[in-house]
PDB file of N, CA and C in Angstrom:
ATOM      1  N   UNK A   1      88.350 105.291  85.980  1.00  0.00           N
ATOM      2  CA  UNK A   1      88.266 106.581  85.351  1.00  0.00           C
ATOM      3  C   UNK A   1      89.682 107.159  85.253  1.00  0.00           C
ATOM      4  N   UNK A   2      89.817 107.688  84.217  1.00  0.00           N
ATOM      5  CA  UNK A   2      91.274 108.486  84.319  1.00  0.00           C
ATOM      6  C   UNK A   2      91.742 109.606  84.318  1.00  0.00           C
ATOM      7  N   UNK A   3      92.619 110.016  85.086  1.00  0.00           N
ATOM      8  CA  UNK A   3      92.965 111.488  85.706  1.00  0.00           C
ATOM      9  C   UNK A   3      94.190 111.602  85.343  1.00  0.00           C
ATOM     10  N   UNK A   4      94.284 112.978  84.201  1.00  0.00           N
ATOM     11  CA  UNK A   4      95.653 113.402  83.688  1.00  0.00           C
ATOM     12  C   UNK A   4      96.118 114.435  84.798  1.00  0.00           C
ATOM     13  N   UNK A   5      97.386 113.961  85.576  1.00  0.00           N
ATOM     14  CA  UNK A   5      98.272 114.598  86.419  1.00  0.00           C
ATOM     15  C   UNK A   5      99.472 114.946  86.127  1.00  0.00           C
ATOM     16  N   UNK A   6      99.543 115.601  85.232  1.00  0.00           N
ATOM     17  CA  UNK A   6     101.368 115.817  84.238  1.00  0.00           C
ATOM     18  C   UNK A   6     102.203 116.121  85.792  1.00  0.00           C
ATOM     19  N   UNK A   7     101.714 116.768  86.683  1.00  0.00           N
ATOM     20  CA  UNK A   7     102.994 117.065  87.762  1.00  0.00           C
ATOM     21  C   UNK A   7     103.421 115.539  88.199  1.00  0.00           C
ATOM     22  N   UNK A   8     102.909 114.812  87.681  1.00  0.00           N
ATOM     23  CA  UNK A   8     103.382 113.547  88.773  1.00  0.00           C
ATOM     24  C   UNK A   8     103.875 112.533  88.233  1.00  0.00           C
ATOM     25  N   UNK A   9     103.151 112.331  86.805  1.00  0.00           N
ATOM     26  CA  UNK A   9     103.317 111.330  85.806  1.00  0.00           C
ATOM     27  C   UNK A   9     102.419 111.617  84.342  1.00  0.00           C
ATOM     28  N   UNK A  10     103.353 111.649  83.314  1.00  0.00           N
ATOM     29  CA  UNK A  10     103.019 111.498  82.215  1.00  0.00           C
ATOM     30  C   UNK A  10     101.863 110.869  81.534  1.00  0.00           C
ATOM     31  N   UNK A  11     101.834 109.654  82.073  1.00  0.00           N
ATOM     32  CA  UNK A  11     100.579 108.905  81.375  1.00  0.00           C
ATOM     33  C   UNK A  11      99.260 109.587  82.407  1.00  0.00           C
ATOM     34  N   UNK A  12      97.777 109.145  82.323  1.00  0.00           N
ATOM     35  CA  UNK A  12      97.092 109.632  83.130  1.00  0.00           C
ATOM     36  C   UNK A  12      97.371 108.300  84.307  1.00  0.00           C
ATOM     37  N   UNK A  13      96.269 108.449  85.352  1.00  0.00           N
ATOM     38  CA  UNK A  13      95.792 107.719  86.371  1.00  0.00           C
ATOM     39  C   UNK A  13      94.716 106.863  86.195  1.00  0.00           C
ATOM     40  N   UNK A  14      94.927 105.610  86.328  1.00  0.00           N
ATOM     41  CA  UNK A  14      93.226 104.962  86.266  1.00  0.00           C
ATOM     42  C   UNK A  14      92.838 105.312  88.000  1.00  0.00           C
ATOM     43  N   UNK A  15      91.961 105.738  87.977  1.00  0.00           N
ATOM     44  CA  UNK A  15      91.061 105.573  89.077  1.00  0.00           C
ATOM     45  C   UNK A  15      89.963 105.233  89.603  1.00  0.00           C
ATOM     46  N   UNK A  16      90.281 103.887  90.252  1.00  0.00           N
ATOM     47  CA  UNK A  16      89.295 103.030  90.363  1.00  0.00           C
ATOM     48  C   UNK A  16      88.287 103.126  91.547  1.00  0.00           C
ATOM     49  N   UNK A  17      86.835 103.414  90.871  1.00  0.00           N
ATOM     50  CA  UNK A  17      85.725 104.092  91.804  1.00  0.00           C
ATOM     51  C   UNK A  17      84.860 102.876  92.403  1.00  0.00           C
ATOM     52  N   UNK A  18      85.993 102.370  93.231  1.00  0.00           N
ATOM     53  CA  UNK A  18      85.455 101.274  94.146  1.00  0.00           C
ATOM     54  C   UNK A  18      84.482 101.462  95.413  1.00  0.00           C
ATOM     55  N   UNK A  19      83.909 100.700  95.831  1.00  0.00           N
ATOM     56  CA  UNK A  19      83.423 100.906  97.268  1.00  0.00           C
ATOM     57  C   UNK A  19      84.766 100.833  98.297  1.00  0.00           C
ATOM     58  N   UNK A  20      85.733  99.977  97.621  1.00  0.00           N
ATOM     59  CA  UNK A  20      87.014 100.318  98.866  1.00  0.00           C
ATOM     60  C   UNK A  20      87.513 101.331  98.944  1.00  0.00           C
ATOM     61  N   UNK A  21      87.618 102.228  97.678  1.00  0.00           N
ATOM     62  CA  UNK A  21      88.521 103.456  97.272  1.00  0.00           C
ATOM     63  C   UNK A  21      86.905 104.552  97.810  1.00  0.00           C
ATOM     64  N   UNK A  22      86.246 104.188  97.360  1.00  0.00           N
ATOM     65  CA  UNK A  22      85.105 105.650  98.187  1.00  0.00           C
ATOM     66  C   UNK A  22      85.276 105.698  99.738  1.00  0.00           C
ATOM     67  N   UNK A  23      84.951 104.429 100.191  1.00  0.00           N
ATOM     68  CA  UNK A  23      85.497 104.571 101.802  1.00  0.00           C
ATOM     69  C   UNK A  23      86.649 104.913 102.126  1.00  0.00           C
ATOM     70  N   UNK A  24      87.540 104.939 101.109  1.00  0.00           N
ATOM     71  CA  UNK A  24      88.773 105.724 102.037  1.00  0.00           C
ATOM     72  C   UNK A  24      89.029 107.288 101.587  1.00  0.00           C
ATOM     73  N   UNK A  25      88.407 107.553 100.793  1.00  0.00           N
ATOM     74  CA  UNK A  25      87.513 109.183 100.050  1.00  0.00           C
ATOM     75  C   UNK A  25      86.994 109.220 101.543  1.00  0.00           C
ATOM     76  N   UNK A  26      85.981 108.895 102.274  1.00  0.00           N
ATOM     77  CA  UNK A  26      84.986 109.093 103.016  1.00  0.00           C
ATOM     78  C   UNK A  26      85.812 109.382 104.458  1.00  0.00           C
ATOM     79  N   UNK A  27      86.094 108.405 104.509  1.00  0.00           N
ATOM     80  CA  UNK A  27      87.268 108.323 105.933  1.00  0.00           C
ATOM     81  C   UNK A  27      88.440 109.244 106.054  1.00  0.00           C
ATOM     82  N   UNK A  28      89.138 109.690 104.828  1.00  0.00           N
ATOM     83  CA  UNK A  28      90.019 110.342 104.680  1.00  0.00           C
ATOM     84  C   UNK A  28      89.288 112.064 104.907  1.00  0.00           C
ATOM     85  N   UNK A  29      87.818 112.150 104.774  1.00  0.00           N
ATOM     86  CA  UNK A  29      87.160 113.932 104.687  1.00  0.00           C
ATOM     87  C   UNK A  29      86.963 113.665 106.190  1.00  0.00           C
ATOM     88  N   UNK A  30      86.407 112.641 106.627  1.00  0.00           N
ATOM     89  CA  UNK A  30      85.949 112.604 108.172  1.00  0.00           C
ATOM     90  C   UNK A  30      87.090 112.796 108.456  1.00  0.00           C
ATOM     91  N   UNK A  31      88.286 112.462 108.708  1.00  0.00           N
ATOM     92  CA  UNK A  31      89.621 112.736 109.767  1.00  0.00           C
ATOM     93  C   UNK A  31      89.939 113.981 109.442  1.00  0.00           C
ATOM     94  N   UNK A  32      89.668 114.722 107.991  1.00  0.00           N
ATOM     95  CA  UNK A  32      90.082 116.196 107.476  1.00  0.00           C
ATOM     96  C   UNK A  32      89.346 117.323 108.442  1.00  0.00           C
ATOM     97  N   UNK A  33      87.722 116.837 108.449  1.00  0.00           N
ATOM     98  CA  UNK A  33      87.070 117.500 108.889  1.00  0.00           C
ATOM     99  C   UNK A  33      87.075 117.212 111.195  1.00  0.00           C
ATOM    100  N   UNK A  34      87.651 116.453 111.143  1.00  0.00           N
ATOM    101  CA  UNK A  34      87.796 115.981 112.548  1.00  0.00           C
ATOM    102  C   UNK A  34      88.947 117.076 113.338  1.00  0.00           C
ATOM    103  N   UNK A  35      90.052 116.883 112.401  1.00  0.00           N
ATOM    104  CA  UNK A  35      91.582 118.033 112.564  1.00  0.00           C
ATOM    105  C   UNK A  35      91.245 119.185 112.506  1.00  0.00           C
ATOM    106  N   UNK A  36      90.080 119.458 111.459  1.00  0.00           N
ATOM    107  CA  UNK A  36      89.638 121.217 111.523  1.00  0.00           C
ATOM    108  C   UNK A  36      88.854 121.122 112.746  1.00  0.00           C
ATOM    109  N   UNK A  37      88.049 120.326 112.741  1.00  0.00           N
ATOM    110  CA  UNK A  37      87.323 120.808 114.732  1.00  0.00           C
ATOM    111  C   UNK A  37      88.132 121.159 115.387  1.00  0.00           C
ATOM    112  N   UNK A  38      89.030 120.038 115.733  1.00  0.00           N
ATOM    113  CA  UNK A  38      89.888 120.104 116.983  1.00  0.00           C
ATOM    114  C   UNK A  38      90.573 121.629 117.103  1.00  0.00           C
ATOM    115  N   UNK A  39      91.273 122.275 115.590  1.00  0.00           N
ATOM    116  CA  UNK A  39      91.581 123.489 115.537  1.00  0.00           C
ATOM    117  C   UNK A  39      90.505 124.705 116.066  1.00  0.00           C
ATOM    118  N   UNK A  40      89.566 124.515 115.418  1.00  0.00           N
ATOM    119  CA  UNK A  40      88.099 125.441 116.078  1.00  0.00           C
ATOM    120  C   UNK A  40      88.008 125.356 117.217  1.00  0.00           C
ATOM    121  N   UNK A  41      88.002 124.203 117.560  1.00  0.00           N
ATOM    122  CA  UNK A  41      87.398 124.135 119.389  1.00  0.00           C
ATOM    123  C   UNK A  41      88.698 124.798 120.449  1.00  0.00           C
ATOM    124  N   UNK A  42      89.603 124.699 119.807  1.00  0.00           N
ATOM    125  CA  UNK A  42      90.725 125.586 120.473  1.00  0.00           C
ATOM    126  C   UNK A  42      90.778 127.032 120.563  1.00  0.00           C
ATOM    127  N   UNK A  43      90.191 128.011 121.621  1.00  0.00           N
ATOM    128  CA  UNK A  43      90.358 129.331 121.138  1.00  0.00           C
ATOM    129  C   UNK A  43      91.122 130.017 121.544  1.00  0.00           C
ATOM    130  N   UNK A  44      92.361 129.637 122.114  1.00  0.00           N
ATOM    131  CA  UNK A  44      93.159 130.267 121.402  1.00  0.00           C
ATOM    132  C   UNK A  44      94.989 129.485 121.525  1.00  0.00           C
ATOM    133  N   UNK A  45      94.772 128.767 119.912  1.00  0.00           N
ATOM    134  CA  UNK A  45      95.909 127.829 119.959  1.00  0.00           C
ATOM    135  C   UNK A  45      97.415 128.530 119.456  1.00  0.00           C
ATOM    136  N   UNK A  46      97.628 127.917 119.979  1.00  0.00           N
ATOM    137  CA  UNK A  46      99.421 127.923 120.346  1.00  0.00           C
ATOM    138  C   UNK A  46     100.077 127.885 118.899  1.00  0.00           C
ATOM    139  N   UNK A  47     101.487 128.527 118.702  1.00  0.00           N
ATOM    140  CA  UNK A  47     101.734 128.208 116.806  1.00  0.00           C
ATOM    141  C   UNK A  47     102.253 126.618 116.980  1.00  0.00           C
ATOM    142  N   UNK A  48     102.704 126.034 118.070  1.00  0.00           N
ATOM    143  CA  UNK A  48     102.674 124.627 117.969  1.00  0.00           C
ATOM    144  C   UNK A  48     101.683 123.963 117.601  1.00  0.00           C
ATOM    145  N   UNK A  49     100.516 124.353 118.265  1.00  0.00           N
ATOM    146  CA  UNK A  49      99.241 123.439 117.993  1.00  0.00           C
ATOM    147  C   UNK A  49      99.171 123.453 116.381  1.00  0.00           C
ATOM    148  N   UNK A  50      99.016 124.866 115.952  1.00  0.00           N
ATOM    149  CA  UNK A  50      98.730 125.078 114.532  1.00  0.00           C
ATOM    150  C   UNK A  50      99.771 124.213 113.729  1.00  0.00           C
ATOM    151  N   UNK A  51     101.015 124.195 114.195  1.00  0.00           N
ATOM    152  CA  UNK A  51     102.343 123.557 113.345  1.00  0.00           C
ATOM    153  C   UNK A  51     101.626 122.105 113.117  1.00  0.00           C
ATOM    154  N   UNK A  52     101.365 121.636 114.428  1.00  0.00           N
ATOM    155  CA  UNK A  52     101.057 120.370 114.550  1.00  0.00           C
ATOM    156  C   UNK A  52      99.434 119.353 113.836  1.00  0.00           C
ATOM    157  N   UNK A  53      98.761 121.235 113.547  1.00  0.00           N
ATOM    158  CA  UNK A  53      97.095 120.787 112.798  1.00  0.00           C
ATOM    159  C   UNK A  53      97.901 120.710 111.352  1.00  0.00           C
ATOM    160  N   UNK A  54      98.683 121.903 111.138  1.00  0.00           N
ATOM    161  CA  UNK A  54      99.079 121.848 109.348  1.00  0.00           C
ATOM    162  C   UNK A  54      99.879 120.585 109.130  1.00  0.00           C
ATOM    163  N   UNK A  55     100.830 119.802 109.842  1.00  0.00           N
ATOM    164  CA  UNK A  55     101.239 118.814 109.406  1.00  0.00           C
ATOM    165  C   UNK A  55     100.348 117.517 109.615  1.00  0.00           C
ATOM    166  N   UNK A  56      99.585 117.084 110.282  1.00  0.00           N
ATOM    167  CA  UNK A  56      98.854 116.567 110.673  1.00  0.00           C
ATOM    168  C   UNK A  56      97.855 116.452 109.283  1.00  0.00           C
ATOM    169  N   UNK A  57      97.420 117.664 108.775  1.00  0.00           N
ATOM    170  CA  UNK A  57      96.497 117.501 107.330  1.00  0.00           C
ATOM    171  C   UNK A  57      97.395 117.450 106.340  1.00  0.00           C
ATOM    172  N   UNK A  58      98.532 117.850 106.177  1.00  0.00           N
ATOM    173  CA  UNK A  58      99.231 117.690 105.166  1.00  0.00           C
ATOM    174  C   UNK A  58      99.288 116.115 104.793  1.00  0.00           C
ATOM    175  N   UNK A  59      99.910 115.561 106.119  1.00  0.00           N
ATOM    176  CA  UNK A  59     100.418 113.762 105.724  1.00  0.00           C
ATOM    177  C   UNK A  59      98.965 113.025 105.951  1.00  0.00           C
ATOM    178  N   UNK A  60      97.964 113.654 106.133  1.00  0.00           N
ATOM    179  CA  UNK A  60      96.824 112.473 105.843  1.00  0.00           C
ATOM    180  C   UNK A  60      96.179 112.964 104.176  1.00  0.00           C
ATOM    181  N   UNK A  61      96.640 113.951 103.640  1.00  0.00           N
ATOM    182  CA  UNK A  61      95.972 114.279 102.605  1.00  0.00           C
ATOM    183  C   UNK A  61      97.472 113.853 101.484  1.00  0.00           C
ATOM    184  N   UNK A  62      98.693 113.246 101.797  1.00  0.00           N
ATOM    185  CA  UNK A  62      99.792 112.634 101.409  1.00  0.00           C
ATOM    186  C   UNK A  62      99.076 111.494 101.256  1.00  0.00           C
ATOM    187  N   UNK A  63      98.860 110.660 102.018  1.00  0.00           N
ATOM    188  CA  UNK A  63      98.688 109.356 102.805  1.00  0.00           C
ATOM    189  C   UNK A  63      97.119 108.908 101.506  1.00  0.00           C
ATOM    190  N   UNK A  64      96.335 110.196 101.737  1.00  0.00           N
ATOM    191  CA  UNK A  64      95.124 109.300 101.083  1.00  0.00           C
ATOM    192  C   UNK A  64      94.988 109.829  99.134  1.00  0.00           C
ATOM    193  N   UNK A  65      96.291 110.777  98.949  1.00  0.00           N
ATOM    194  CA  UNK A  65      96.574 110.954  97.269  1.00  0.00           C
ATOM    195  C   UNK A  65      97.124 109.296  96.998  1.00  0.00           C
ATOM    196  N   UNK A  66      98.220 109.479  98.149  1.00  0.00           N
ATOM    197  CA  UNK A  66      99.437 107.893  97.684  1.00  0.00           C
ATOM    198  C   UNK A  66      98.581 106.728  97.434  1.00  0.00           C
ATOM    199  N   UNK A  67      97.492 106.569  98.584  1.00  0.00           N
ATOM    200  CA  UNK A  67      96.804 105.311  98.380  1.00  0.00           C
ATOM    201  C   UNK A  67      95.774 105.200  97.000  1.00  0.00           C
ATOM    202  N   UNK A  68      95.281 106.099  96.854  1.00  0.00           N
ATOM    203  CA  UNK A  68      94.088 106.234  95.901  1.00  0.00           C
ATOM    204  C   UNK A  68      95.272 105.445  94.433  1.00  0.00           C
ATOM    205  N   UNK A  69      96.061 107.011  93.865  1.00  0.00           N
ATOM    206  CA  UNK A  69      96.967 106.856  93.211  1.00  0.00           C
ATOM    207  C   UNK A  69      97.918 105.654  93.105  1.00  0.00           C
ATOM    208  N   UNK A  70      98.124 105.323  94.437  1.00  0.00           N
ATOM    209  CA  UNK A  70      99.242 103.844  93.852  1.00  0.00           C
ATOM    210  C   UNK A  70     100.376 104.238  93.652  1.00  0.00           C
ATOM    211  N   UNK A  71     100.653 105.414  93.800  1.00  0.00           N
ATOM    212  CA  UNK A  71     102.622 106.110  93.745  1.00  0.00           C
ATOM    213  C   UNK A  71     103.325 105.405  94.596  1.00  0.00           C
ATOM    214  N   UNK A  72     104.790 105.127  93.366  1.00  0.00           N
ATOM    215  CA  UNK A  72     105.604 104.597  93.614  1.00  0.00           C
ATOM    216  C   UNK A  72     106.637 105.883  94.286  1.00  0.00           C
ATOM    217  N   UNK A  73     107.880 105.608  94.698  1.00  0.00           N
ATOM    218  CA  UNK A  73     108.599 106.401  95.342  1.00  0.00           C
ATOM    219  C   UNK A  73     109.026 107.752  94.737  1.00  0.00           C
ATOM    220  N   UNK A  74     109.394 107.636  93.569  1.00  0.00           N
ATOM    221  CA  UNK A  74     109.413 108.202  92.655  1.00  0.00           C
ATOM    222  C   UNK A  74     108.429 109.689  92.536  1.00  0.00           C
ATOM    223  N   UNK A  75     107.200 109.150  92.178  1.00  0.00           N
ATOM    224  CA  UNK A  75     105.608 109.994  92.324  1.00  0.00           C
ATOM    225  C   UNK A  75     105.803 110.449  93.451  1.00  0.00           C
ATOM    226  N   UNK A  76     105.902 109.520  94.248  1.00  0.00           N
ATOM    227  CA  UNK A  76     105.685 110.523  95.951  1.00  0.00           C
ATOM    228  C   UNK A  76     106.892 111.379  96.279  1.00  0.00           C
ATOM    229  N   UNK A  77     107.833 111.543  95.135  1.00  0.00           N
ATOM    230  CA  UNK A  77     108.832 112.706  95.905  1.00  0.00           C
ATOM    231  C   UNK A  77     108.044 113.805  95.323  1.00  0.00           C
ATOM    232  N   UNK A  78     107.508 114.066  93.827  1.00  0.00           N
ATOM    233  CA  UNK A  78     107.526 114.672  92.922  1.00  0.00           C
ATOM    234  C   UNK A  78     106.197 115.186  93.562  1.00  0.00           C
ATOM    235  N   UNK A  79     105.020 114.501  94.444  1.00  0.00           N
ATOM    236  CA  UNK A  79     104.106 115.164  95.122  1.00  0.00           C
ATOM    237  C   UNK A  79     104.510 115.753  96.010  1.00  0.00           C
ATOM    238  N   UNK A  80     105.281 115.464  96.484  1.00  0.00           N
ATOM    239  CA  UNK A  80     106.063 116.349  97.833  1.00  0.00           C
ATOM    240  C   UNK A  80     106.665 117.359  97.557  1.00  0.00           C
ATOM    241  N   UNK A  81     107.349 117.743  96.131  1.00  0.00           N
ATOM    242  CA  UNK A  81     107.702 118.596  95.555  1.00  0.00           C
ATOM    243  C   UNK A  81     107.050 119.680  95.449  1.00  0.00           C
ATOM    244  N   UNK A  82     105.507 119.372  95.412  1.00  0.00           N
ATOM    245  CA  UNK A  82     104.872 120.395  94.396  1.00  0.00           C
ATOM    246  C   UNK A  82     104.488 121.670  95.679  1.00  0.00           C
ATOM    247  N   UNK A  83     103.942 122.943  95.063  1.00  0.00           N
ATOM    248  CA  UNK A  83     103.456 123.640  95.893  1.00  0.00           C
ATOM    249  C   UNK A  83     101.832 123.752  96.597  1.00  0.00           C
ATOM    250  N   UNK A  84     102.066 124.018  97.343  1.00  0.00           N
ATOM    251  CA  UNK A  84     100.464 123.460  98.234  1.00  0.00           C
ATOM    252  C   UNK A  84      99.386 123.906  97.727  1.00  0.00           C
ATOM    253  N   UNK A  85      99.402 124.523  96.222  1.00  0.00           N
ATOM    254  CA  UNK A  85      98.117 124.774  96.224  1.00  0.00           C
ATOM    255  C   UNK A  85      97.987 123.801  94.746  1.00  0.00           C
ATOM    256  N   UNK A  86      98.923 123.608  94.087  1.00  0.00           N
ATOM    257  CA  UNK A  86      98.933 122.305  93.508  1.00  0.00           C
ATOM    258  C   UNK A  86      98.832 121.190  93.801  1.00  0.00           C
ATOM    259  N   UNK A  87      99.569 120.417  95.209  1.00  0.00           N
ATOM    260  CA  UNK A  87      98.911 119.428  96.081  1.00  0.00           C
ATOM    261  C   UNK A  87      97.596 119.589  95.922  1.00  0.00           C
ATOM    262  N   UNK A  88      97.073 120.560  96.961  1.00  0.00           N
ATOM    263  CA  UNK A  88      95.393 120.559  97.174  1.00  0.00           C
ATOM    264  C   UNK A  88      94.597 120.539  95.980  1.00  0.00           C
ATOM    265  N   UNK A  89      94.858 121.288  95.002  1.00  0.00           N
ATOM    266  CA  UNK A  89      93.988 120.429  93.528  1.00  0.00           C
ATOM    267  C   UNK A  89      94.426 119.336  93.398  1.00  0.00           C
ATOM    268  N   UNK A  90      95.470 118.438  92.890  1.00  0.00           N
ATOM    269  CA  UNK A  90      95.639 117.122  93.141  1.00  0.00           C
ATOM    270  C   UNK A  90      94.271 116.273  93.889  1.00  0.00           C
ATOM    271  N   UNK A  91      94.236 116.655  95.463  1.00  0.00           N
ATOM    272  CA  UNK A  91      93.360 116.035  96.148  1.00  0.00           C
ATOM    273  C   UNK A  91      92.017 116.429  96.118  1.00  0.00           C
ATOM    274  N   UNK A  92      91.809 117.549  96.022  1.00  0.00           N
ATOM    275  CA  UNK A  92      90.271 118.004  95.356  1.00  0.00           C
ATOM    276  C   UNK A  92      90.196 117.080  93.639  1.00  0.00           C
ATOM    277  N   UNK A  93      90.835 117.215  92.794  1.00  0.00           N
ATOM    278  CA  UNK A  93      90.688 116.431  91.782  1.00  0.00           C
ATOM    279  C   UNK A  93      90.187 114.736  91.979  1.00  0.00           C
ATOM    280  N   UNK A  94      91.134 114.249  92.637  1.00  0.00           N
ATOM    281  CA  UNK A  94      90.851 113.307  92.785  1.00  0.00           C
ATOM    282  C   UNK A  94      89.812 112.757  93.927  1.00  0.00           C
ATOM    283  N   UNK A  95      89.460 113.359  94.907  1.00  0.00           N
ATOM    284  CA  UNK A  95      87.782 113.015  95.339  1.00  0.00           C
ATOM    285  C   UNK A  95      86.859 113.554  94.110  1.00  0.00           C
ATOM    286  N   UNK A  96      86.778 114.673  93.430  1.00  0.00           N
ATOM    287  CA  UNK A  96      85.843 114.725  92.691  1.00  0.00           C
ATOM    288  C   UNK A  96      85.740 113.930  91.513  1.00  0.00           C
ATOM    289  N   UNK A  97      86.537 112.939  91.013  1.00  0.00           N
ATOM    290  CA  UNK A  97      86.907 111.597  90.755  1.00  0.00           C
ATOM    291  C   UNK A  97      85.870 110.498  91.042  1.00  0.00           C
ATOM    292  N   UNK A  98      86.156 110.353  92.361  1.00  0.00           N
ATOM    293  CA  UNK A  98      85.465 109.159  93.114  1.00  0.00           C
ATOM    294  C   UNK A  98      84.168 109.482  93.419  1.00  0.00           C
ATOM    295  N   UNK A  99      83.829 111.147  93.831  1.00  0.00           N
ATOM    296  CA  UNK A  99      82.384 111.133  93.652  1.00  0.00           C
ATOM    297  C   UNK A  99      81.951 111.392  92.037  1.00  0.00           C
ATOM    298  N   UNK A 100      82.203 110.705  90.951  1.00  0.00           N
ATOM    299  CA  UNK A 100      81.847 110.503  89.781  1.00  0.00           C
ATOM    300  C   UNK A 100      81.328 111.505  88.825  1.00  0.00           C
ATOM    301  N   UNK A 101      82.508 112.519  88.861  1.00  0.00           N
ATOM    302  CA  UNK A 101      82.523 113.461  88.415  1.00  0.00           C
ATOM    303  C   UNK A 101      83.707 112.949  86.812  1.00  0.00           C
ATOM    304  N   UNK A 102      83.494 113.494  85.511  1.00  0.00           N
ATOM    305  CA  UNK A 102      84.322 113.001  84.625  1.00  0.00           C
ATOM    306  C   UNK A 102      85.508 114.327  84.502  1.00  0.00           C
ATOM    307  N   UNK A 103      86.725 113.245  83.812  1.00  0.00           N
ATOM    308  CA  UNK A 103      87.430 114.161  83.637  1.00  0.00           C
ATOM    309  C   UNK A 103      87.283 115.380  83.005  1.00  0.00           C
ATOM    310  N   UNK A 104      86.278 115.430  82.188  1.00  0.00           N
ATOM    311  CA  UNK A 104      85.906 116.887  81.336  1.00  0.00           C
ATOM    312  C   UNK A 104      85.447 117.594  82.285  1.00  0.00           C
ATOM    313  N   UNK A 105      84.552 117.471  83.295  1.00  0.00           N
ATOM    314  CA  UNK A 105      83.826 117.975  84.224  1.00  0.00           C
ATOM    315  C   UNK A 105      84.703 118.667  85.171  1.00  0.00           C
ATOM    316  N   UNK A 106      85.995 117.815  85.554  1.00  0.00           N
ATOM    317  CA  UNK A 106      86.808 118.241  86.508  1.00  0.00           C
ATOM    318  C   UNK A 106      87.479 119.508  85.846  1.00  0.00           C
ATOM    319  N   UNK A 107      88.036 119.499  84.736  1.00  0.00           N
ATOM    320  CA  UNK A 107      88.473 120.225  84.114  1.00  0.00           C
ATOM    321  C   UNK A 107      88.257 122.213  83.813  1.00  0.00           C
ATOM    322  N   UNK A 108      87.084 121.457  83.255  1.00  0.00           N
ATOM    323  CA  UNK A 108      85.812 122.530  83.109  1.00  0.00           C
ATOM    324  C   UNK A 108      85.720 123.275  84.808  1.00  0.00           C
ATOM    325  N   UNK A 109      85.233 122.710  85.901  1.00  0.00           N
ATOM    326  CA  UNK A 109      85.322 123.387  87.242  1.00  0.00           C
ATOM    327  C   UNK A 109      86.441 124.336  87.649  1.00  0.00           C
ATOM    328  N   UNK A 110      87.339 123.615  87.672  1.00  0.00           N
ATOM    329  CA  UNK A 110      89.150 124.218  87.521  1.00  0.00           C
ATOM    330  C   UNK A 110      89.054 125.301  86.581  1.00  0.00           C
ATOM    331  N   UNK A 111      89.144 125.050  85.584  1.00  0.00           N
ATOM    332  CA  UNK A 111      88.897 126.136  84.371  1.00  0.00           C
ATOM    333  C   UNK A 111      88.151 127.431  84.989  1.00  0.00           C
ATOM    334  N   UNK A 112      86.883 127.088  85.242  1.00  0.00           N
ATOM    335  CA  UNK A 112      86.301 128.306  85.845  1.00  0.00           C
ATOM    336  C   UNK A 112      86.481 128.899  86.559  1.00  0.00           C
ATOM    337  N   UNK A 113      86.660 128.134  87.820  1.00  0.00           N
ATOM    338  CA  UNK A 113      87.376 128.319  89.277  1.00  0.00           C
ATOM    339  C   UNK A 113      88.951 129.608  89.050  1.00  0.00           C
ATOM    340  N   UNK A 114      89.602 129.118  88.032  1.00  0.00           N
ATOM    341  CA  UNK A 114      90.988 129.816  87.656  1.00  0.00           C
ATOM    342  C   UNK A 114      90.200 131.216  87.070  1.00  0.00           C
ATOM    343  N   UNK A 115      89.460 131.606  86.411  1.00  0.00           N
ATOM    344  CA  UNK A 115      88.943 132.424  85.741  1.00  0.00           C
ATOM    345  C   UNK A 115      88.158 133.036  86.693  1.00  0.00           C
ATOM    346  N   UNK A 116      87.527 132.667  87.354  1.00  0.00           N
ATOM    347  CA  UNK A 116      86.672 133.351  88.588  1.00  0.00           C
ATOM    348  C   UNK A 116      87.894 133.967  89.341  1.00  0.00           C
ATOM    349  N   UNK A 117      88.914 133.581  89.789  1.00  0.00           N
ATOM    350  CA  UNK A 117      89.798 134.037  90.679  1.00  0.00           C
ATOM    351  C   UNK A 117      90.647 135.226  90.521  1.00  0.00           C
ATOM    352  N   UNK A 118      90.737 135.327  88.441  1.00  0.00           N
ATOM    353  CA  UNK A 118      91.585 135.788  88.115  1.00  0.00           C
ATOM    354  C   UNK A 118      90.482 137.506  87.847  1.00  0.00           C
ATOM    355  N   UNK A 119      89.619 137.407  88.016  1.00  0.00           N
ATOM    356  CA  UNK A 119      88.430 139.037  87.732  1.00  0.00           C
ATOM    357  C   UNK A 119      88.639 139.436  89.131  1.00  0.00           C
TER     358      UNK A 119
END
């Protein structure tokens, strides 16, 4: 399936909605959702701890754009570049990708989502 990402690269993305690439969709929300426990179950954490939950989700949500995507060095500065709330669509885009959602669809959500935010 293909995913137009102008912040990263010009052409779109094929993204291939494998059983290897869903399991690492799958594995990659379980460790997301594992790092937010650990933050919850802490009541009352330290700004280290927190330093250490935000980087901690940052480079596994690096780790599972790069793999999906296939970025070369290049791509991965230009993701590192971007601002975090552009990252995080990036990675919301692309699981809603793999759970077989089409690019019009993705689009259309975003679209609304931006318009809902903006009333």
């Amino acid at each position: 399936m293909k995913l137009s990402l102008p912040e990263i690269r010009v052409e779109p993305f094929n993204i291939i909605t494998s059983i290897k690439n869903i399991k690492k969709m799958h594995a990659y929300q379980l460790e997301q959702t594992k790092t937010l426990e650990e933050l919850k179950e802490n009541s009352n954490p330290t700004e280290q701890f927190v330093s250490d939950y935000e980087i901690k989700y940052l480079e596994q949500s690096e780790k599972f754009i790069r793999e999906i995507l296939i970025l070369n060095e290049e791509e991965v500065d230009k993701l590192e570049s971007l601002e975090r709330d552009k990252f995080m669509l990036i990675q919301s885009k692309i699981i809603l990708t793999l759970q077989g959602y089409s690019s019009e669809a993705i689009e259309k959500i975003f679209s609304e989502s931006d318009q809902n935010s903006k009333k």
